[in-house]
Every structure is written in C-alpha cells, then in structure tokens.
C-alpha atoms as a PDB file:
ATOM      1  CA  UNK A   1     -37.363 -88.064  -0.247  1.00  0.00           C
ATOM      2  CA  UNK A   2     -36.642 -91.834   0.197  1.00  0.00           C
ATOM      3  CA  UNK A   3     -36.257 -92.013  -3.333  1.00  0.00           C
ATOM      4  CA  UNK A   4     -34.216 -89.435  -3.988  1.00  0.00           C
ATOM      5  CA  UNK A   5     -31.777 -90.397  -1.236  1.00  0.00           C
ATOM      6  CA  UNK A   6     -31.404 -94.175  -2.602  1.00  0.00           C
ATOM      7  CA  UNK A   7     -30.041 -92.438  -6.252  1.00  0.00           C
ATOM      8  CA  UNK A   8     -27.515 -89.569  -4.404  1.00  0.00           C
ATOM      9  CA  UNK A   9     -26.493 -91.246  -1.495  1.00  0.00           C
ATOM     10  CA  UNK A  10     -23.574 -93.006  -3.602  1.00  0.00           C
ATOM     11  CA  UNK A  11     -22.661 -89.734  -4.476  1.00  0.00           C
ATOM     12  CA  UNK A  12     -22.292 -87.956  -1.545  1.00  0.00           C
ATOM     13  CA  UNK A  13     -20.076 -87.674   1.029  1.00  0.00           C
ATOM     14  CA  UNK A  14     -22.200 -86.173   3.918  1.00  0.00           C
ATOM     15  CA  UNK A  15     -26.050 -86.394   4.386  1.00  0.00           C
ATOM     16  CA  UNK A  16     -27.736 -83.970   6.371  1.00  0.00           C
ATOM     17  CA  UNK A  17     -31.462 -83.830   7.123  1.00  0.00           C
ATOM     18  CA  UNK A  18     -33.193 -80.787   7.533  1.00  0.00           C
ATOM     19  CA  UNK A  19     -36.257 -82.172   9.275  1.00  0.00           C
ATOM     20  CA  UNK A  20     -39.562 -80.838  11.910  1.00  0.00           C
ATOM     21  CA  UNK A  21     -42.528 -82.548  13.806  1.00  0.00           C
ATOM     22  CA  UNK A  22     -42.940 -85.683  11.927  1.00  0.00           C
ATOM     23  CA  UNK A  23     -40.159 -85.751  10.320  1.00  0.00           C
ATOM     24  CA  UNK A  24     -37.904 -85.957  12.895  1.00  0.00           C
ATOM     25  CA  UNK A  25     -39.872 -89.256  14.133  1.00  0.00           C
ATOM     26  CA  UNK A  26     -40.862 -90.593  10.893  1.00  0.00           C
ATOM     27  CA  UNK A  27     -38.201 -90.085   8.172  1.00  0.00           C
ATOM     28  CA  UNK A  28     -34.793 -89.248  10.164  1.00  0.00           C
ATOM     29  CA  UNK A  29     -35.023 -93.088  11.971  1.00  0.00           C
ATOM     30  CA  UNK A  30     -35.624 -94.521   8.340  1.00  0.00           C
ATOM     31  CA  UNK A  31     -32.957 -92.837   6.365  1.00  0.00           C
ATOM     32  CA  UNK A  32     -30.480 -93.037   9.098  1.00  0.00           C
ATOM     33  CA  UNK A  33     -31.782 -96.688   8.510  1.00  0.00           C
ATOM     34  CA  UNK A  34     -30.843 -97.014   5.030  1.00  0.00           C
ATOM     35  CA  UNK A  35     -27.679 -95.239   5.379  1.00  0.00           C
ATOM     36  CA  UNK A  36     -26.386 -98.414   7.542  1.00  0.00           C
ATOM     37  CA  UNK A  37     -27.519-100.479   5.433  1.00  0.00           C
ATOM     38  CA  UNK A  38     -26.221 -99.612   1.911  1.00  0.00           C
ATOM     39  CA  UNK A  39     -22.869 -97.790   3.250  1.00  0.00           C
ATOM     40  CA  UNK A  40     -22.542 -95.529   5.964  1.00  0.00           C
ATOM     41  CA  UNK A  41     -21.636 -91.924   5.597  1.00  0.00           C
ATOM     42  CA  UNK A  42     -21.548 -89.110   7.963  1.00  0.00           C
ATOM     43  CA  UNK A  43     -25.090 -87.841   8.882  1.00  0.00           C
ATOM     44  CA  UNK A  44     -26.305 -84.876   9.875  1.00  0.00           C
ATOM     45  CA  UNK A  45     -29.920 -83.850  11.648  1.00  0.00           C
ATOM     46  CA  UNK A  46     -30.824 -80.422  11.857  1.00  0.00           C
ATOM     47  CA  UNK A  47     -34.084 -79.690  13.581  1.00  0.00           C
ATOM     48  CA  UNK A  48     -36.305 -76.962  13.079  1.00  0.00           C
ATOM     49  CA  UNK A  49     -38.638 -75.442  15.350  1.00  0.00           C
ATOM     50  CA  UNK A  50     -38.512 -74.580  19.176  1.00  0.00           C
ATOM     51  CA  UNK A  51     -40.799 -77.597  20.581  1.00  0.00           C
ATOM     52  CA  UNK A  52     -38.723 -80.784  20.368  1.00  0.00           C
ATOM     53  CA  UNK A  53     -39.075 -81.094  23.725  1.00  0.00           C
ATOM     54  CA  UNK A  54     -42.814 -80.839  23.809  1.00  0.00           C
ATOM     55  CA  UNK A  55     -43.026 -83.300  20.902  1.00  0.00           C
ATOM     56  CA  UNK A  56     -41.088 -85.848  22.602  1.00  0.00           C
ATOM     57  CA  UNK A  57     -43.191 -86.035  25.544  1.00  0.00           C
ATOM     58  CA  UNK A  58     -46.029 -86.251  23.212  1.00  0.00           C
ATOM     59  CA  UNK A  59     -44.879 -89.465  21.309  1.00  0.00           C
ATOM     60  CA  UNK A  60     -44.774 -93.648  22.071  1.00  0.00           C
ATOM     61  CA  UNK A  61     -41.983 -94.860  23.540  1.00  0.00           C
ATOM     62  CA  UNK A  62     -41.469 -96.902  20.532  1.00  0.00           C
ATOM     63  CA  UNK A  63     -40.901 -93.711  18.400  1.00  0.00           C
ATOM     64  CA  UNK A  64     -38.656 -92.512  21.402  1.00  0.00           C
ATOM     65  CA  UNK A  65     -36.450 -95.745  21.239  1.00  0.00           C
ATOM     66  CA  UNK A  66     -35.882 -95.496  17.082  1.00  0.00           C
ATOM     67  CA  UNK A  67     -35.145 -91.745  17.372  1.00  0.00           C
ATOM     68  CA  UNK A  68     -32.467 -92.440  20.267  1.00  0.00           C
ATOM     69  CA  UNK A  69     -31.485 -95.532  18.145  1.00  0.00           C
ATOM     70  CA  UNK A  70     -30.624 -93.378  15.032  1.00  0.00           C
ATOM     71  CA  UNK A  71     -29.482 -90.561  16.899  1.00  0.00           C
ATOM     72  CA  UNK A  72     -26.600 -93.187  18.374  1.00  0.00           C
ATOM     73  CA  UNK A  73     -25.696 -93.482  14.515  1.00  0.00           C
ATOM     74  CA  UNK A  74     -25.466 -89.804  14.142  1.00  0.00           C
ATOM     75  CA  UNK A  75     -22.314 -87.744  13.740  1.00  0.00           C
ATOM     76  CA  UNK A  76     -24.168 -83.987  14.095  1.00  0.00           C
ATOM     77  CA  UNK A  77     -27.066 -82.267  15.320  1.00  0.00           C
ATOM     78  CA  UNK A  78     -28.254 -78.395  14.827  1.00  0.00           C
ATOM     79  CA  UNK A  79     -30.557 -76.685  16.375  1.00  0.00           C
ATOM     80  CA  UNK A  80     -32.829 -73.619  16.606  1.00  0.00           C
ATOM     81  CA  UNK A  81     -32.607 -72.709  19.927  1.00  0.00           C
ATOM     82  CA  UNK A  82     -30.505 -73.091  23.538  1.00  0.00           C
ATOM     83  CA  UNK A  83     -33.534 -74.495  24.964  1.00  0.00           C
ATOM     84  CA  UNK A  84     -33.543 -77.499  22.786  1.00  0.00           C
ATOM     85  CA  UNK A  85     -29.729 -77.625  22.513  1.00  0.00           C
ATOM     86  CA  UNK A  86     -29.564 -78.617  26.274  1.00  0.00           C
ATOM     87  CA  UNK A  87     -32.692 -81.178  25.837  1.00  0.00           C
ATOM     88  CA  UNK A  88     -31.094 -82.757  22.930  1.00  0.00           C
ATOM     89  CA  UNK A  89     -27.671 -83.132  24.887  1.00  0.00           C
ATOM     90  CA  UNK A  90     -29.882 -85.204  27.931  1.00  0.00           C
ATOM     91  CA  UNK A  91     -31.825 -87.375  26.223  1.00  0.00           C
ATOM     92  CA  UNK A  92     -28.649 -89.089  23.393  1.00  0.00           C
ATOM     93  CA  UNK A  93     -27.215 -91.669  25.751  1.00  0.00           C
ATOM     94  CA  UNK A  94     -24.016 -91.596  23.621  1.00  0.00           C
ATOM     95  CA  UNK A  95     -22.753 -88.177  23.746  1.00  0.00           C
ATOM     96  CA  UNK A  96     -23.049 -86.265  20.024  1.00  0.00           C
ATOM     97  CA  UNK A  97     -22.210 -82.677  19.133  1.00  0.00           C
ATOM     98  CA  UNK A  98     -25.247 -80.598  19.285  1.00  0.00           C
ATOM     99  CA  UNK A  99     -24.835 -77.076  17.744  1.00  0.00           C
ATOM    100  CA  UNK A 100     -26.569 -74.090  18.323  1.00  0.00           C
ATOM    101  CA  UNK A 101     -27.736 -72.991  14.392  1.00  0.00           C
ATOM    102  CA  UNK A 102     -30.228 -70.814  14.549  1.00  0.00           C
ATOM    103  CA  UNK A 103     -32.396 -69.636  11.127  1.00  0.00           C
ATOM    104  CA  UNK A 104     -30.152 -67.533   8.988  1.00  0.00           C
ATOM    105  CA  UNK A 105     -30.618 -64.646   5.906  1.00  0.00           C
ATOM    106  CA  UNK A 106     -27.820 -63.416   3.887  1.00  0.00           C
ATOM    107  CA  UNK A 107     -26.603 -59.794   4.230  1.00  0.00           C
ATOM    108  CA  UNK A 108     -28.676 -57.044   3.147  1.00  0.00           C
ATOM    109  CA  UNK A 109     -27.065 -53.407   2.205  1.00  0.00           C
ATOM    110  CA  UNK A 110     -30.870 -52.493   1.919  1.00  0.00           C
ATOM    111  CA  UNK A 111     -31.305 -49.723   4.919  1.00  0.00           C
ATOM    112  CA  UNK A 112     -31.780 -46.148   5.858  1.00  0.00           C
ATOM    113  CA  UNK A 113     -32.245 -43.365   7.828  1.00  0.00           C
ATOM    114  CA  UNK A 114     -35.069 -43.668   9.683  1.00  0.00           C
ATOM    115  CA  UNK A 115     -37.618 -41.173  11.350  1.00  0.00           C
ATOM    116  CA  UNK A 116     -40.531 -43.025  13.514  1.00  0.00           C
ATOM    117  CA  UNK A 117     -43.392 -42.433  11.849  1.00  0.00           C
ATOM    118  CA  UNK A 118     -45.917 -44.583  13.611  1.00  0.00           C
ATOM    119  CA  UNK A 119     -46.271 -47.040  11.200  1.00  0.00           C
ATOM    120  CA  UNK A 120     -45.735 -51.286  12.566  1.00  0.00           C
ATOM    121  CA  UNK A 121     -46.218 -53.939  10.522  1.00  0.00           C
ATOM    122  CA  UNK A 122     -46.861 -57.737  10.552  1.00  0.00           C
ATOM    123  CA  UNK A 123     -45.555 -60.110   8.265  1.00  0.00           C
ATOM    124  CA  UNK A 124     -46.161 -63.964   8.947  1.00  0.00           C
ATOM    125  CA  UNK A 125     -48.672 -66.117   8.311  1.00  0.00           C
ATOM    126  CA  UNK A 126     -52.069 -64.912   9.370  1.00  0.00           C
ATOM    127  CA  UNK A 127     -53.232 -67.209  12.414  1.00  0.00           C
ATOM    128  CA  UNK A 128     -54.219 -66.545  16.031  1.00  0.00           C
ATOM    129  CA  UNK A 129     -51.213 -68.291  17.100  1.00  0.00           C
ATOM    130  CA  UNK A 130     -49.081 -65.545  15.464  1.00  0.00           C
ATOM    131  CA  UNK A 131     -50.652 -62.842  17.731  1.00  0.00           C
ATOM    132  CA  UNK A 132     -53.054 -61.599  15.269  1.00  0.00           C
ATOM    133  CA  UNK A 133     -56.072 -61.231  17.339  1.00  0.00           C
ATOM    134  CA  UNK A 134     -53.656 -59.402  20.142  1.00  0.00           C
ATOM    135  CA  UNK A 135     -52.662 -56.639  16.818  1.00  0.00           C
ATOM    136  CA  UNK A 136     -56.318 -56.050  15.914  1.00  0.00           C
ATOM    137  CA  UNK A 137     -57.199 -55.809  19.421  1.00  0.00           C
ATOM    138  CA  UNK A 138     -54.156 -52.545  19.698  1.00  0.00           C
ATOM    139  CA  UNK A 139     -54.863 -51.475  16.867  1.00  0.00           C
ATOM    140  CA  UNK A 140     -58.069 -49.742  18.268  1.00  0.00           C
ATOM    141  CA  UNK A 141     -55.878 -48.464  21.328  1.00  0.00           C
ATOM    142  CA  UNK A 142     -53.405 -46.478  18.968  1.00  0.00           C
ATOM    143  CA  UNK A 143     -53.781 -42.376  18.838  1.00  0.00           C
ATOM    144  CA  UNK A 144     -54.566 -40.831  15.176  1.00  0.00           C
ATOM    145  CA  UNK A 145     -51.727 -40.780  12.858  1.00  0.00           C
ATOM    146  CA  UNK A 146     -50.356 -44.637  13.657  1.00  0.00           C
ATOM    147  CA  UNK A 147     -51.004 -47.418  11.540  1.00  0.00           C
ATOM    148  CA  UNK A 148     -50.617 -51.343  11.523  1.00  0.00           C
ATOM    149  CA  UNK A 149     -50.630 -53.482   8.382  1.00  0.00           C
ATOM    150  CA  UNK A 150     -50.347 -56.845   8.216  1.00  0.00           C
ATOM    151  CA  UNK A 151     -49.222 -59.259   5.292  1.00  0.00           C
ATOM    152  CA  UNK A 152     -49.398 -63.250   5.176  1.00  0.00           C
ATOM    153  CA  UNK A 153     -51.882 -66.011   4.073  1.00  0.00           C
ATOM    154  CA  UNK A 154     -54.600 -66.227   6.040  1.00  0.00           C
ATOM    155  CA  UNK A 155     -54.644 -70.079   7.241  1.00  0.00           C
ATOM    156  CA  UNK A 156     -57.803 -69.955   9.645  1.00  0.00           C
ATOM    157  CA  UNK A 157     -61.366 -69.396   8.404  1.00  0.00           C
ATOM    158  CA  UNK A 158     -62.154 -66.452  10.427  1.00  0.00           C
ATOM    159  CA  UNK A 159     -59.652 -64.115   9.026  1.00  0.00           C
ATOM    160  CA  UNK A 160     -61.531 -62.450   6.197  1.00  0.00           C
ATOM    161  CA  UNK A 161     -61.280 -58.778   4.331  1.00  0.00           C
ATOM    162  CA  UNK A 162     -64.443 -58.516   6.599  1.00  0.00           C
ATOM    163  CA  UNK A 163     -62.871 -59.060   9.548  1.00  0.00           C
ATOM    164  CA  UNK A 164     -60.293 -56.849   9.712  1.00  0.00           C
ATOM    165  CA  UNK A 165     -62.843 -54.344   8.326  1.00  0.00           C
ATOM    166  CA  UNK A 166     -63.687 -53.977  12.120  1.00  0.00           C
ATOM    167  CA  UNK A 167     -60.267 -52.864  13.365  1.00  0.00           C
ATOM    168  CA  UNK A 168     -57.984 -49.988  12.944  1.00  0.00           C
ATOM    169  CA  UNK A 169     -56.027 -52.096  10.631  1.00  0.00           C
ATOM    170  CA  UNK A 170     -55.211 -53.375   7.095  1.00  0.00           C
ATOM    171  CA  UNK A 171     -54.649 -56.565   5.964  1.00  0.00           C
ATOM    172  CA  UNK A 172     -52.073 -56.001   2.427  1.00  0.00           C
ATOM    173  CA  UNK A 173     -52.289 -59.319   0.844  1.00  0.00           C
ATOM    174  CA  UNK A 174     -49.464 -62.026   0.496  1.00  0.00           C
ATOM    175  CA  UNK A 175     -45.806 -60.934  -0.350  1.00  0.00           C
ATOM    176  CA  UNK A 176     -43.457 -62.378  -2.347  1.00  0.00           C
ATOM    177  CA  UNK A 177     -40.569 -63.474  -1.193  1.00  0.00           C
ATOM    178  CA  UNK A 178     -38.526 -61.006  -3.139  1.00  0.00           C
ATOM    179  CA  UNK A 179     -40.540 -58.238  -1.795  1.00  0.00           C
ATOM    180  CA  UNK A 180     -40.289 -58.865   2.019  1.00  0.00           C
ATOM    181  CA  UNK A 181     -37.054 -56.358   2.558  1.00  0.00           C
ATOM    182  CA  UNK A 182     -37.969 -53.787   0.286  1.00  0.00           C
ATOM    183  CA  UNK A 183     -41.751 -53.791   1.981  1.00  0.00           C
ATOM    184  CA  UNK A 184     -40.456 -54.141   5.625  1.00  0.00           C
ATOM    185  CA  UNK A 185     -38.287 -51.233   5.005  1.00  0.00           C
ATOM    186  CA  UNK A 186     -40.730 -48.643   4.405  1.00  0.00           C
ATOM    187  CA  UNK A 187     -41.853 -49.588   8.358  1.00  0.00           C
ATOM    188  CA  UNK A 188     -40.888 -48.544  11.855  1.00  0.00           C
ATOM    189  CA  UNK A 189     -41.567 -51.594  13.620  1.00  0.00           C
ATOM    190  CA  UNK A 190     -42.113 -55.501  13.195  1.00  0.00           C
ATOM    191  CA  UNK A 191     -44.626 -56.935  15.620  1.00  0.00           C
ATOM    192  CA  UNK A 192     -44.706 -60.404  16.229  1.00  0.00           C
ATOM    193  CA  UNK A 193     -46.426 -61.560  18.991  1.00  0.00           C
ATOM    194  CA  UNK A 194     -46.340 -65.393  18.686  1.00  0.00           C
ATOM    195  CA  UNK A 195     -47.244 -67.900  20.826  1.00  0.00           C
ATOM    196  CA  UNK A 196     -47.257 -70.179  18.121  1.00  0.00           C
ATOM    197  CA  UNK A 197     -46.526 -74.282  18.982  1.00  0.00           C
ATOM    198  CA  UNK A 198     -42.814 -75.236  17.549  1.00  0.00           C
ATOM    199  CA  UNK A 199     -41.701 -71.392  17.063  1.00  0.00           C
ATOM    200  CA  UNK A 200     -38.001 -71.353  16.419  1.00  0.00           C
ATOM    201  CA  UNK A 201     -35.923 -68.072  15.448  1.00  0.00           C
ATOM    202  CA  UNK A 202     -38.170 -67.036  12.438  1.00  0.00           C
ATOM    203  CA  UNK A 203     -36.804 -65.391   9.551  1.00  0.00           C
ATOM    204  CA  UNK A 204     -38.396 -62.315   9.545  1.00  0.00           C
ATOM    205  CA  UNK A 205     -37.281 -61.332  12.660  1.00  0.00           C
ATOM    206  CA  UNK A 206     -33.648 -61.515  11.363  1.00  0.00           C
ATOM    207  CA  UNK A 207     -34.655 -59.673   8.132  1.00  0.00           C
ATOM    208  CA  UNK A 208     -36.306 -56.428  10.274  1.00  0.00           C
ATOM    209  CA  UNK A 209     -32.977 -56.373  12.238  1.00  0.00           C
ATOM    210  CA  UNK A 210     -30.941 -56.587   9.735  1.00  0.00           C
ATOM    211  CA  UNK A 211     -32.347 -53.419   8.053  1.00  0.00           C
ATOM    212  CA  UNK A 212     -32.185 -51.620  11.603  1.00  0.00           C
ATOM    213  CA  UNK A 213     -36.035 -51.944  12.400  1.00  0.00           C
ATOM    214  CA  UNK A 214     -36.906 -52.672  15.973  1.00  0.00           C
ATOM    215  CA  UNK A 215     -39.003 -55.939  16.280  1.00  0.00           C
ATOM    216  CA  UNK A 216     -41.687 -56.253  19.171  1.00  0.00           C
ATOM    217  CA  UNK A 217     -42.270 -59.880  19.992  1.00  0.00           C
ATOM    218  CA  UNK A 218     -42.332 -62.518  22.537  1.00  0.00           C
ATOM    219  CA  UNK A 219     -39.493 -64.191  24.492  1.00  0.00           C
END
C-alpha cells in the first residue's frame, strides 16, 4: 500500500483511505505521514466497522496520540454508523467533518412477488459470532414445512458437514459474489443474528432489502 501510494500520490488530487482495526492505527498515521512530507493533498479516512470506539480504548496512548495527530491533518472522515460518528466528533481536538456513510450496493431491478413460504436463509461468513449456533439451535424449534439454509465459509473448526448434520438445517456451500441476489431471492427471510466484534452496516442486509425480503437481525 505504501508503495503504491509513493508512485500515485503525484497524480492525484485527493487521497482517501478506506481503512479497519489495524489499519486505522497502523497505516492511516503513516500515510497521512508521508503525505506532509512529499506534498500535501486533501485526505480522506473512511472507517469501517462499528467498534472504533472499543478499539480505541483497547490501544497505547502512544497509538492514541499519532491517530489524533494525523487526524488534525485530515480534511474528511466517513463512517459506518451514528454511534461512531458522535465518538469520532469527541475525541479530534480540532473540529473535522465526520460523515455518516454507511456500506452501500448499487440498485437492483431483481425482485418479485412474493408468497411466504417458510423458507430463511443465512448468508455471511460461518462463525459463532454471526449467530450461527442461535440458527441451528431454531432450527429444531420450527413446525414441518420451514426450512433454514445457510451459505458462507466456515472460519471456525467446529463447523463441519457433520455438524450441521445434527440440526434441522443445511449448510449450501460458498456463493459467489455474482450469485448472492439471484440466491437470496428465491428466500423469505434473511437472518442475521450477529453479535460479531466491529459489525458495521453489512452488505447483505442492504442486498435482502433491496429485493423486498424482510431481514431478522440484531440492533
């Protein structure tokens, strides 16, 4: 990234870092860096994720001082959410626009009329902190005729083809990217239970309610 910023920053006339966790600490103090150094241009930090605030507290105060440092230097911020908006706006000494931007998908004319016909579906990556466990666990609880499927990588060792084997559901693989609309449409409802750390405004809850599906998740 470094790299690629010391050949295009000559060419630009705005930079704007799309940055999370580490990032944010790591990389947005040092490129804001080098932009003072070899010619200052407008900069831009958007932040990704819903657990700034949690990160900050986490971090030394010498990380703290170099992110407040480069944030003085700092024409821009976006953010995910409203919580992290009014954070943001507290801790920058010297006042900087902070937008509310959260995650985004281009129009889809993909939709239809829709009966319910029982059938939910997950798609997300498949880890406890997604709600997984709290699907399987339903899935038992459901009368005949419903069904739950659920689509992701499975990132924790547990999750296995034998595992779900035990629960009224089905795990469908990995989709492509391509495929997530034209799969999520053939559903009545998104479930999305997360309680996952740095949860922002994910994706695929824009994408169900853009094709008129009803999403069940948390707040």
């Amino acid at each position: 990234v470094i790299i690629c910023f010391l050949f295009r920053h000559r060419k630009c006339d705005l930079i704007l870092l799309n940055s999370a966790r580490n990032g944010i600490f790591y990389l947005f103090p040092a490129l804001n860096y080098l932009n003072r150094v070899i010619g200052q241009k407008k900069f831009a930090l958007r932040l990704f994720g819903g657990n700034f605030d949690l990160l900050w507290n986490n971090i030394s105060k010498k990380r703290c001082r170099l992110f407040l440092r480069a944030a003085d230097h700092t024409d821009l911020f976006f953010v995910e959410t409203n919580h992290i908006k009014s954070f943001l706006e507290e801790i920058i000494e010297n006042k900087k626009p902070v937008i509310y931007f959260p995650n985004v998908r281009k129009p889809t004319s993909l939709k239809t009329e829709r009966n319910f016909n029982g059938k939910f579906v997950f798609i997300s990556q498949i880890k406890n902190t997604k709600g997984v466990d709290e699907i399987l666990q339903v899935s038992d609880q459901l009368p005949p005729g419903y069904s739950i499927d659920l689509y992701g990588p499975m990132l924790e060792p547990k999750y296995t083809p034998d595992y779900f084997a035990r629960y009224q559901a089905h795990y469908r693989g990995v989709l492509e990217p391509q495929l997530i609309l034209e799969t999520l449409n053939e559903y009545d409802i998104l479930l999305l239970p997360t309680y996952h750390p740095g949860e922002g405004y994910p994706g695929i809850l824009i994408e169900s309610l853009s094709l008129g599906i009803p999403v069940i998740t948390t707040t």
